[in-house]
N, C-alpha and C. Protein backbone atom coordinates (compact mmCIF):
# COMPACT_ATOMS: atom_id res chain seq x y z
N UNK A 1 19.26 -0.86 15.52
CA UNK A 1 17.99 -1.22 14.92
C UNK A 1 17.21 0.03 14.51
N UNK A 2 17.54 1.39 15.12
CA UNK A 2 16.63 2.32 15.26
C UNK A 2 16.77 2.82 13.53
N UNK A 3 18.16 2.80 13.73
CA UNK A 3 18.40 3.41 12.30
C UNK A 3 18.46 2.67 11.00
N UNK A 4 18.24 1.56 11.34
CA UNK A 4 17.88 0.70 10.15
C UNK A 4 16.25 1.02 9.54
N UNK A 5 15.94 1.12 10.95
CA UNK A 5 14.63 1.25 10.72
C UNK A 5 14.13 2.82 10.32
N UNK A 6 14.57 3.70 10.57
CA UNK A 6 14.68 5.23 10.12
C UNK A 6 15.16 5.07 8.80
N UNK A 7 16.15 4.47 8.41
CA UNK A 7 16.12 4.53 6.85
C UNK A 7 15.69 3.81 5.75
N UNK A 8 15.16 2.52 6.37
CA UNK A 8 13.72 1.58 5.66
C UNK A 8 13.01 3.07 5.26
N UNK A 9 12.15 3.20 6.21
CA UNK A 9 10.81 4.29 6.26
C UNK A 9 11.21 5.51 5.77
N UNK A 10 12.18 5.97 5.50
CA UNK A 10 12.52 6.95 4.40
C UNK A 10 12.70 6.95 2.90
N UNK A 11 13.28 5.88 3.23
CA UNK A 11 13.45 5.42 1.69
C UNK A 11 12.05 5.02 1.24
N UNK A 12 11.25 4.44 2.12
CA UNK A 12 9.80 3.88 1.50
C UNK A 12 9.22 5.41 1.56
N UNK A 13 9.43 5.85 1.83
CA UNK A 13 8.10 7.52 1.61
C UNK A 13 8.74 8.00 0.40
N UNK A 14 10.10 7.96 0.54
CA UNK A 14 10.56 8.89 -1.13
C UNK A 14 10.09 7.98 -1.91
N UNK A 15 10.26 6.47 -2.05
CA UNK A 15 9.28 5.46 -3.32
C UNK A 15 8.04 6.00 -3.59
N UNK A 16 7.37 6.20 -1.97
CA UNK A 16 5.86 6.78 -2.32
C UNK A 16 5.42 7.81 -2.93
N UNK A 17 6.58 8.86 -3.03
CA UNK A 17 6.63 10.04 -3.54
C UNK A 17 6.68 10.03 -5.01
N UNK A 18 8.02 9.20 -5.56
CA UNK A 18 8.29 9.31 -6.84
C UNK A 18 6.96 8.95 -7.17
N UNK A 19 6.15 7.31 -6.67
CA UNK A 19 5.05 6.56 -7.53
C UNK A 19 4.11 7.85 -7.79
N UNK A 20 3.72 9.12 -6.56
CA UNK A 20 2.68 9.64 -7.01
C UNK A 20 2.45 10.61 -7.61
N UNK A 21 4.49 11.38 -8.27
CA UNK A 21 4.05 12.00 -9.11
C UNK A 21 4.71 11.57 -10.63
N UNK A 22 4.16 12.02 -11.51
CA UNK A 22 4.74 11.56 -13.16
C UNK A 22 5.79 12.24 -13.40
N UNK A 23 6.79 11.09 -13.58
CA UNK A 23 8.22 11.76 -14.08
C UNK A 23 8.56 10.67 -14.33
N UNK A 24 10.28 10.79 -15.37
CA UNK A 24 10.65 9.99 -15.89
C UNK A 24 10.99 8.71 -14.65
N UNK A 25 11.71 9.50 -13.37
CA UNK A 25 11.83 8.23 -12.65
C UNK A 25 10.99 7.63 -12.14
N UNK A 26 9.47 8.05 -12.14
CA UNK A 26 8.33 7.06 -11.90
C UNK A 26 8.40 6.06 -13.09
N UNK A 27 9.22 6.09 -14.10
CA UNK A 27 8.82 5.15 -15.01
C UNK A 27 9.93 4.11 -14.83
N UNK A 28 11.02 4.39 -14.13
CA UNK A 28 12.26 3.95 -14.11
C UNK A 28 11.45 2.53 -12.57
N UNK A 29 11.61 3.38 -11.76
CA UNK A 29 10.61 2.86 -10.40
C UNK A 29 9.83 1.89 -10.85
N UNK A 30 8.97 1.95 -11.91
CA UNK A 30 7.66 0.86 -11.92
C UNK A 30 8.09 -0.11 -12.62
N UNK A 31 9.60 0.46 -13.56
CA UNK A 31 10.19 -1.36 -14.31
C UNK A 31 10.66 -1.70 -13.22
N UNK A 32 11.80 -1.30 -11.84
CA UNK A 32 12.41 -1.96 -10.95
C UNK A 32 10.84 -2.94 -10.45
N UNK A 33 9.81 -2.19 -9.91
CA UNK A 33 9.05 -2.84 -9.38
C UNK A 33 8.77 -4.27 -10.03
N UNK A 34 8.29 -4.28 -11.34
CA UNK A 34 7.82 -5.29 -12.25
C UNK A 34 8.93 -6.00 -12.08
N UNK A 35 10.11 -5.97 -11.94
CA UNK A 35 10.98 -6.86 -11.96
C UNK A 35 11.09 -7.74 -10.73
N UNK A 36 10.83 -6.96 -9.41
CA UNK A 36 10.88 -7.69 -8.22
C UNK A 36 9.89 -8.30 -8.46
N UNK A 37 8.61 -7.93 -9.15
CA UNK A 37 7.42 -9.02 -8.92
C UNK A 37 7.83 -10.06 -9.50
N UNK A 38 8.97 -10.26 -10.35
CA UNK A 38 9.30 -11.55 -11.44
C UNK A 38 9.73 -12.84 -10.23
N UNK A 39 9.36 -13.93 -10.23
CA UNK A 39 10.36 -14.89 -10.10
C UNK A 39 9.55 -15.32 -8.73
N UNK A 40 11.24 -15.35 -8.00
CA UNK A 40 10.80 -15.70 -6.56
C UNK A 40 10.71 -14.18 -5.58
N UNK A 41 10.62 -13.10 -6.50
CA UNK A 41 10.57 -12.10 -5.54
C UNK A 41 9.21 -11.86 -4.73
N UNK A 42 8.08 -12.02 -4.97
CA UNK A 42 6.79 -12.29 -4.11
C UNK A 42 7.08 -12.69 -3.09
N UNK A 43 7.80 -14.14 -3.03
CA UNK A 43 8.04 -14.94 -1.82
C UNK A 43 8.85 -14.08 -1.01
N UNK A 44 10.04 -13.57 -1.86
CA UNK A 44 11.20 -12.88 -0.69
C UNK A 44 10.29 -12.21 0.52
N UNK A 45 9.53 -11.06 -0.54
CA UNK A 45 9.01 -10.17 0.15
C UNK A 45 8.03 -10.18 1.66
N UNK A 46 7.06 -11.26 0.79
CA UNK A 46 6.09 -11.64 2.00
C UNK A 46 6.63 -12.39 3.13
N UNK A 47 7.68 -13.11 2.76
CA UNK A 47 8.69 -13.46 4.33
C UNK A 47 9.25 -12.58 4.94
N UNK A 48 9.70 -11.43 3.96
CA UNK A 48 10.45 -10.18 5.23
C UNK A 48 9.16 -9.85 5.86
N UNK A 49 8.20 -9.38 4.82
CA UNK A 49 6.75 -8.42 5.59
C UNK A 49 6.33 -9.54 6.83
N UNK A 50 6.05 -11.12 6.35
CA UNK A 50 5.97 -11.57 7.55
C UNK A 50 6.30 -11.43 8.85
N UNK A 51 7.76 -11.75 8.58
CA UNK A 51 8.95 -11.86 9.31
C UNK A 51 8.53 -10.46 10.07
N UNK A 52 8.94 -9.48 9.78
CA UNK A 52 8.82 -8.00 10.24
C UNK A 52 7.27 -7.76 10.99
N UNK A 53 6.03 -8.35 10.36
CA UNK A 53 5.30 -8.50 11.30
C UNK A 53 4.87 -9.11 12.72
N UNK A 54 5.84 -10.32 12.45
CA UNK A 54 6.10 -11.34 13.60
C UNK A 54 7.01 -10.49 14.74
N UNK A 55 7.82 -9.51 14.35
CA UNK A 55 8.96 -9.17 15.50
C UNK A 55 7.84 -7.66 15.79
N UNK A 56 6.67 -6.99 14.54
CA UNK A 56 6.15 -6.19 15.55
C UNK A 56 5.37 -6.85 16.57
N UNK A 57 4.34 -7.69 16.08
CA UNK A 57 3.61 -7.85 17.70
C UNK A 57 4.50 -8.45 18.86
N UNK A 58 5.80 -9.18 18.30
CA UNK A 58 6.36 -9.29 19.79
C UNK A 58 6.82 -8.26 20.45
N UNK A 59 7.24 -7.18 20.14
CA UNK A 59 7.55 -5.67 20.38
C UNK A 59 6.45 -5.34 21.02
N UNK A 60 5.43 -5.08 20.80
CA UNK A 60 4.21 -4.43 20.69
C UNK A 60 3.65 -5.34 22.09
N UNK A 61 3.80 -6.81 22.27
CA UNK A 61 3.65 -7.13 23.29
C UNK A 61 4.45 -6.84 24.34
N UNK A 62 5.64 -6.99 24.02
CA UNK A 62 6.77 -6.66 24.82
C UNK A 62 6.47 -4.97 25.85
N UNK A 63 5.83 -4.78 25.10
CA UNK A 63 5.84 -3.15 25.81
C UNK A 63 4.32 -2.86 26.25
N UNK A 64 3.54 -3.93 26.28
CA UNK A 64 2.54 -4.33 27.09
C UNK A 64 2.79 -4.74 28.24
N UNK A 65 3.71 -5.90 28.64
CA UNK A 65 4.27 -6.29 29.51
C UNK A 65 4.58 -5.17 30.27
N UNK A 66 5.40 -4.21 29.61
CA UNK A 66 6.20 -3.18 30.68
C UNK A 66 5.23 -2.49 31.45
N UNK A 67 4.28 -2.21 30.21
CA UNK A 67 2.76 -0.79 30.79
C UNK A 67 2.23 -1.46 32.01
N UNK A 68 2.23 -2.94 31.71
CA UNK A 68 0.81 -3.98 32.52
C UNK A 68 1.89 -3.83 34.30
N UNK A 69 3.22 -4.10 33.89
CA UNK A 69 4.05 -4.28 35.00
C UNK A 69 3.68 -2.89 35.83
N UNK A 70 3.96 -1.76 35.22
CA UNK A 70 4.20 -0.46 35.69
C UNK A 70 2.79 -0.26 36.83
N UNK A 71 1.64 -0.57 36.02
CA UNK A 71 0.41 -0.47 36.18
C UNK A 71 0.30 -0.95 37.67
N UNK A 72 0.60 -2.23 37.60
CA UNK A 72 0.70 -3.07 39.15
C UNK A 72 1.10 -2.68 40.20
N UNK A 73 2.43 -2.27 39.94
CA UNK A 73 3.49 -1.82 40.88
C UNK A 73 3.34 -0.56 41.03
N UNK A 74 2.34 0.39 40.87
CA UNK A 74 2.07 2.04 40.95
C UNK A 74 3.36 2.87 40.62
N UNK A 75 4.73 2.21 40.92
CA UNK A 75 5.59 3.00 40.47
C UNK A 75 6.46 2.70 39.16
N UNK A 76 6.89 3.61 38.60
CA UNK A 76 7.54 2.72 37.16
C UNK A 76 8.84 3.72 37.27
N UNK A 77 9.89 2.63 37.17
CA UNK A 77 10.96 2.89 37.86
C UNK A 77 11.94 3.47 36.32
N UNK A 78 13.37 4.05 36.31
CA UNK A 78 13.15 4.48 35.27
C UNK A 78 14.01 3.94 34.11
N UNK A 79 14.22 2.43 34.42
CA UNK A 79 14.77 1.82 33.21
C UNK A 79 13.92 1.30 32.57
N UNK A 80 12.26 0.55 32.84
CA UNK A 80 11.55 0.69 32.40
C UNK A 80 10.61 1.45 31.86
N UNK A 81 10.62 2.60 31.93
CA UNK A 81 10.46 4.04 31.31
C UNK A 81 11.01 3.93 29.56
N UNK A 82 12.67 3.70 30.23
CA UNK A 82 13.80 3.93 29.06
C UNK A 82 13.04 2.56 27.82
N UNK A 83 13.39 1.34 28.15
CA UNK A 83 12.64 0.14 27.80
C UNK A 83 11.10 0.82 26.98
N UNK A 84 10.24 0.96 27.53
CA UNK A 84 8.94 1.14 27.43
C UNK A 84 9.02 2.27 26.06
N UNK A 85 10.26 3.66 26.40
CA UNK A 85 10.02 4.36 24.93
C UNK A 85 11.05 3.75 23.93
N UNK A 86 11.67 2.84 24.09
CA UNK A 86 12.31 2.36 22.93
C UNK A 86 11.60 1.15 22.48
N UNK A 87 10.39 0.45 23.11
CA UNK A 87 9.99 -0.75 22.11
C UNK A 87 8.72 0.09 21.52
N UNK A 88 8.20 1.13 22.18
CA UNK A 88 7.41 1.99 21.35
C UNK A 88 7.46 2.36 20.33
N UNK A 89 9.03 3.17 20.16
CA UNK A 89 9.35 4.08 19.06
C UNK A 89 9.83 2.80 17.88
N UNK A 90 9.99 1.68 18.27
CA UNK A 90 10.68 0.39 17.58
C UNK A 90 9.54 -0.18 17.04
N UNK A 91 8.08 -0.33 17.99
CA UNK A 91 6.73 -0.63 16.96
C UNK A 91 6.07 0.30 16.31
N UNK A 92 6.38 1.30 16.39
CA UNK A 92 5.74 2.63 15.48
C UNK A 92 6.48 2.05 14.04
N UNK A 93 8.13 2.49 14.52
CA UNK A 93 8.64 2.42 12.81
C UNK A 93 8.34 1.06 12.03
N UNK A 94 8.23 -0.09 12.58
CA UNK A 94 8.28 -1.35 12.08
C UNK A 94 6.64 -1.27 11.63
N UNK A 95 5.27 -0.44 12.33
CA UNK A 95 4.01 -0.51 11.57
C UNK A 95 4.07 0.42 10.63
N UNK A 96 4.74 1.63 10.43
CA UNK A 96 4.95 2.81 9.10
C UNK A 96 5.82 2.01 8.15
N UNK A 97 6.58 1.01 8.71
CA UNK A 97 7.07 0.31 7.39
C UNK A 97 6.36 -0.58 6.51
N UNK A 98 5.59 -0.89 7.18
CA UNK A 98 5.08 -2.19 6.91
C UNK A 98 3.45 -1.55 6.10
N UNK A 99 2.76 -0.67 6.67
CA UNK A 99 2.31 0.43 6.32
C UNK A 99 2.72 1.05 5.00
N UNK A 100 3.98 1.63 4.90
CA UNK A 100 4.25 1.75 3.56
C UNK A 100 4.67 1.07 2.57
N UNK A 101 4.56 -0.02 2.66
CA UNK A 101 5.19 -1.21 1.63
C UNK A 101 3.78 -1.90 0.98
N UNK A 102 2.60 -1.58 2.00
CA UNK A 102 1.18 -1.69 1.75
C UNK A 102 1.21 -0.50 0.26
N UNK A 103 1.30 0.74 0.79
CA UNK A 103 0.92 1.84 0.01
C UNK A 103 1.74 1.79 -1.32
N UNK A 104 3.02 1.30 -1.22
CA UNK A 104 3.92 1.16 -2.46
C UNK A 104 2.91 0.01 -3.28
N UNK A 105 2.96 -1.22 -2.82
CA UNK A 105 2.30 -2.13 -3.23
C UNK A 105 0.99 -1.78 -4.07
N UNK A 106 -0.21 -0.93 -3.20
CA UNK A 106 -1.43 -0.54 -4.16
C UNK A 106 -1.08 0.42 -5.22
N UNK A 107 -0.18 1.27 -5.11
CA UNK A 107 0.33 2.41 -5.99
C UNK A 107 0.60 1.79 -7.33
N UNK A 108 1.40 0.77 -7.27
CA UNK A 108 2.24 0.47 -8.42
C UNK A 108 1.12 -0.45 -9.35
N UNK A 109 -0.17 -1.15 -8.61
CA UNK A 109 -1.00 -1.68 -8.58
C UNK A 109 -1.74 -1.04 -10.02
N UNK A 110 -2.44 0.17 -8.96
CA UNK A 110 -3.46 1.24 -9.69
C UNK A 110 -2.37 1.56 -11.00
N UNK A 111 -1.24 2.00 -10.90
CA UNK A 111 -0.35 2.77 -12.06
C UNK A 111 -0.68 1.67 -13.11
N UNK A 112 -0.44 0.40 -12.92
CA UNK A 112 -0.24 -0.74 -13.93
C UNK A 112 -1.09 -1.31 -14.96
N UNK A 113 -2.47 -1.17 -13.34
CA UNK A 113 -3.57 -1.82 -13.95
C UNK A 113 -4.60 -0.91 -14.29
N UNK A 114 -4.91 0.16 -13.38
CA UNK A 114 -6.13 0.43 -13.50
C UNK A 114 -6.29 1.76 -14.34
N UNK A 115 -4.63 2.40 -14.12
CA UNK A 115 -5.09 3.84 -15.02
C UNK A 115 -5.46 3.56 -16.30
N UNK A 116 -4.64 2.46 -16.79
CA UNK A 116 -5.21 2.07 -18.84
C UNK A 116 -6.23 1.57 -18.82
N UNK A 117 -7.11 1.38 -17.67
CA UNK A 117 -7.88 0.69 -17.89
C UNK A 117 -9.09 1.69 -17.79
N UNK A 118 -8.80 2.72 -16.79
CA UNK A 118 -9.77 4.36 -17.02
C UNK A 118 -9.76 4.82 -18.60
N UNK A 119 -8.66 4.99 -18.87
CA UNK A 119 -8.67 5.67 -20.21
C UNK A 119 -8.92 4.89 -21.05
N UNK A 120 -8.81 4.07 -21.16
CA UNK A 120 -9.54 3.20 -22.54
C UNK A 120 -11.08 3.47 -22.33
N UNK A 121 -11.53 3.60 -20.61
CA UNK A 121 -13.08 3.60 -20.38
C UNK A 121 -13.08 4.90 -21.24
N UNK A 122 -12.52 6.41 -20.60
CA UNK A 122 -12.55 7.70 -21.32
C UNK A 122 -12.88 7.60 -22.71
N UNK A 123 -11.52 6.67 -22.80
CA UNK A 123 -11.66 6.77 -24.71
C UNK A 123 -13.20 6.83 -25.61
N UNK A 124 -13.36 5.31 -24.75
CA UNK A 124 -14.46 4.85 -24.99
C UNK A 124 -16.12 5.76 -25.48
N UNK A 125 -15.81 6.31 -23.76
CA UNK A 125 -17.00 7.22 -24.02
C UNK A 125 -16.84 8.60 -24.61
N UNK A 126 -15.60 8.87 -25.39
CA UNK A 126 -15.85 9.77 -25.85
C UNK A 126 -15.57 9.49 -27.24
N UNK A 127 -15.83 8.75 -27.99
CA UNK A 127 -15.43 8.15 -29.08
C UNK A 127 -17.00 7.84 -29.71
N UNK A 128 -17.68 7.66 -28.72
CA UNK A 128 -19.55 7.33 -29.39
C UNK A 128 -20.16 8.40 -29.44
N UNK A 129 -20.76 8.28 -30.61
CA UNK A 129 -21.70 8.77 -31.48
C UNK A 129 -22.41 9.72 -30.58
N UNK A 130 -23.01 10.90 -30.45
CA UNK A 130 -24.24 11.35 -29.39
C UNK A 130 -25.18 11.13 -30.11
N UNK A 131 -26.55 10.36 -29.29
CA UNK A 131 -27.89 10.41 -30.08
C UNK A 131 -29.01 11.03 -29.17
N UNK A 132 -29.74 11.24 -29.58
CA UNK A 132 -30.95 12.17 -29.23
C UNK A 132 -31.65 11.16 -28.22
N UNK A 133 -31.99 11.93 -26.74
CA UNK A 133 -32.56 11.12 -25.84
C UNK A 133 -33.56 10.07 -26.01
N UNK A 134 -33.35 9.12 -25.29
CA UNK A 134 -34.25 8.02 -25.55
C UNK A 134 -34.39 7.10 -26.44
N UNK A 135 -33.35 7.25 -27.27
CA UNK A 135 -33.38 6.32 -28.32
C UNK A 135 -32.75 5.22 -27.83
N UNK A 136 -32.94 4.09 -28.64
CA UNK A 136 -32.71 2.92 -28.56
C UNK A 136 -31.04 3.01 -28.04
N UNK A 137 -30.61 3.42 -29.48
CA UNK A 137 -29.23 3.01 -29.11
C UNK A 137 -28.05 4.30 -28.29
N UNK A 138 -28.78 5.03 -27.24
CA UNK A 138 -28.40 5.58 -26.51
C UNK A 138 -28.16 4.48 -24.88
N UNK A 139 -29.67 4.27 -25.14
CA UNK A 139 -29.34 3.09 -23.70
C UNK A 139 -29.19 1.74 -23.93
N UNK A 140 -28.41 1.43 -25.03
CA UNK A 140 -27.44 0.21 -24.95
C UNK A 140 -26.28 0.46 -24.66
N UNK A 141 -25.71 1.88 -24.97
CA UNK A 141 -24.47 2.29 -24.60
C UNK A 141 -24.38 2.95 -23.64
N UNK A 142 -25.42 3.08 -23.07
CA UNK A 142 -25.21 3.40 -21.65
C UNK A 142 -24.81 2.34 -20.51
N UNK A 143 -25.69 1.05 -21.07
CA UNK A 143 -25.41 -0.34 -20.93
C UNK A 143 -24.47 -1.19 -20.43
N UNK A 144 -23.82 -0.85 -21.80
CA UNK A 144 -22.38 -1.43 -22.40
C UNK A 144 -21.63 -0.68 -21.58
N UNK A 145 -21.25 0.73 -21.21
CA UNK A 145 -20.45 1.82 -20.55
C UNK A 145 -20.95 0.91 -18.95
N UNK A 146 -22.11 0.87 -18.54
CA UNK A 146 -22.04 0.46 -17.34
C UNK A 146 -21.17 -1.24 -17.44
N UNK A 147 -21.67 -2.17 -18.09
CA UNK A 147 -21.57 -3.49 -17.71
C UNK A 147 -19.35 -3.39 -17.77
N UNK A 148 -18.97 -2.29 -18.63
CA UNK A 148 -17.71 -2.73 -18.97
C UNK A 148 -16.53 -1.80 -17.45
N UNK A 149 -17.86 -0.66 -16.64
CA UNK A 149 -17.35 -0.54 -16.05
C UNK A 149 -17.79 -1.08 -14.70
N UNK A 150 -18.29 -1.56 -14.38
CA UNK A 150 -18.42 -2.85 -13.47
C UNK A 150 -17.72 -4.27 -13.58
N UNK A 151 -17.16 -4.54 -14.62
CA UNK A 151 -16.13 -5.24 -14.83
C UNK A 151 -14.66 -4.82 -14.69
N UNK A 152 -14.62 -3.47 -14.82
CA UNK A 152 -13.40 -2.85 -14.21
C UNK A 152 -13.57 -2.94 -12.19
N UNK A 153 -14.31 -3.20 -11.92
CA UNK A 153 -14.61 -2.53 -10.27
C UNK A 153 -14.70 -4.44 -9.87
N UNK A 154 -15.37 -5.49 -10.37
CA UNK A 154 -15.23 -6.84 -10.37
C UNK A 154 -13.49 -7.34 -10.52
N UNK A 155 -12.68 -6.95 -11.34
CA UNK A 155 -11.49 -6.63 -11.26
C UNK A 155 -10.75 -6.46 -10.45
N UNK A 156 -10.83 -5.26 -9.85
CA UNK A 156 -9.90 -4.39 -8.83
C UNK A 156 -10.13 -5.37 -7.31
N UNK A 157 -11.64 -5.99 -7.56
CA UNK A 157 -11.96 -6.43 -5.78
C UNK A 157 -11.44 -8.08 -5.75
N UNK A 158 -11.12 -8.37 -6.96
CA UNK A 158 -10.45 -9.45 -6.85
C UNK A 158 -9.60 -10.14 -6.79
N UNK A 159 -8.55 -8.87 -6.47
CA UNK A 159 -6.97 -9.15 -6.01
C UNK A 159 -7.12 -9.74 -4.62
């Protein structure tokens, strides 16, 4: 299990890596992504992440049990020791996975949605006219620049 789980969480940090810098295989990466989002892949996913969340807190309890046992009995003998650092090191990797499948998830998110949606703002404001303070049609477009970017931020909070 250990090493299943050591190479989940590797492979998810190099994903995290490619998403955060620009290169051709970030572009390669974000069609695979778009594609898993197609279909029934949502569902797959959120049943493993489920699934995988369901076996951490039993882990995570599981090695409550051991601490709570140890605790009682003043002495902690040393197969429960052994026990105690392997459901540890077993709920660490299963929350960094689960953890990074979060971070893949917002990454590919922001890449999709929100960077075209900055630069069109950029565009925007750098595309108007400059007019001399106080005029009328300075603070409509100041306006307009606010109301269109508060609709970008109304957006983002409503995933």
């Amino acid at each position: 299990m250990f090493h299943l789980l050591f190479i989940l969480v590797s492979a998810e940090m190099a994903l995290v890596l490619v998403l955060l810098f620009s290169s051709p295989l970030r572009k390669l990466v974000i069609k695979v992504l778009d594609k898993i989002k197609e279909g029934r892949g949502p569902v797959i996913s959120k049943t493993v992440a489920g699934t995988l969340f369901v076996v951490f807190i039993s882990i995570s309890y599981n090695a409550m049990q051991i601490q709570k046992r140890a605790l009682e009995g003043g002495v902690i003998n040393p197969t429960d020791e052994v026990l105690l650092a392997n459901r540890i090191l077993e709920a660490s990797l299963m929350g960094f996975a689960l953890f990074l499948a979060l971070v893949t998830y917002r990454l590919h998110y922001h890449i999709k949605e929100l960077n075209p949606i900055r630069r069109r703002l950029e565009a925007d404001e750098k595309a108007e006219p400059k007019v001399v303070e106080g005029s009328l049609t300075q603070e409509h477009s100041k306006k307009a620049t606010a109301s269109r970017t508060s609709d970008v931020r109304l957006k983002d909070f409503s995933l």
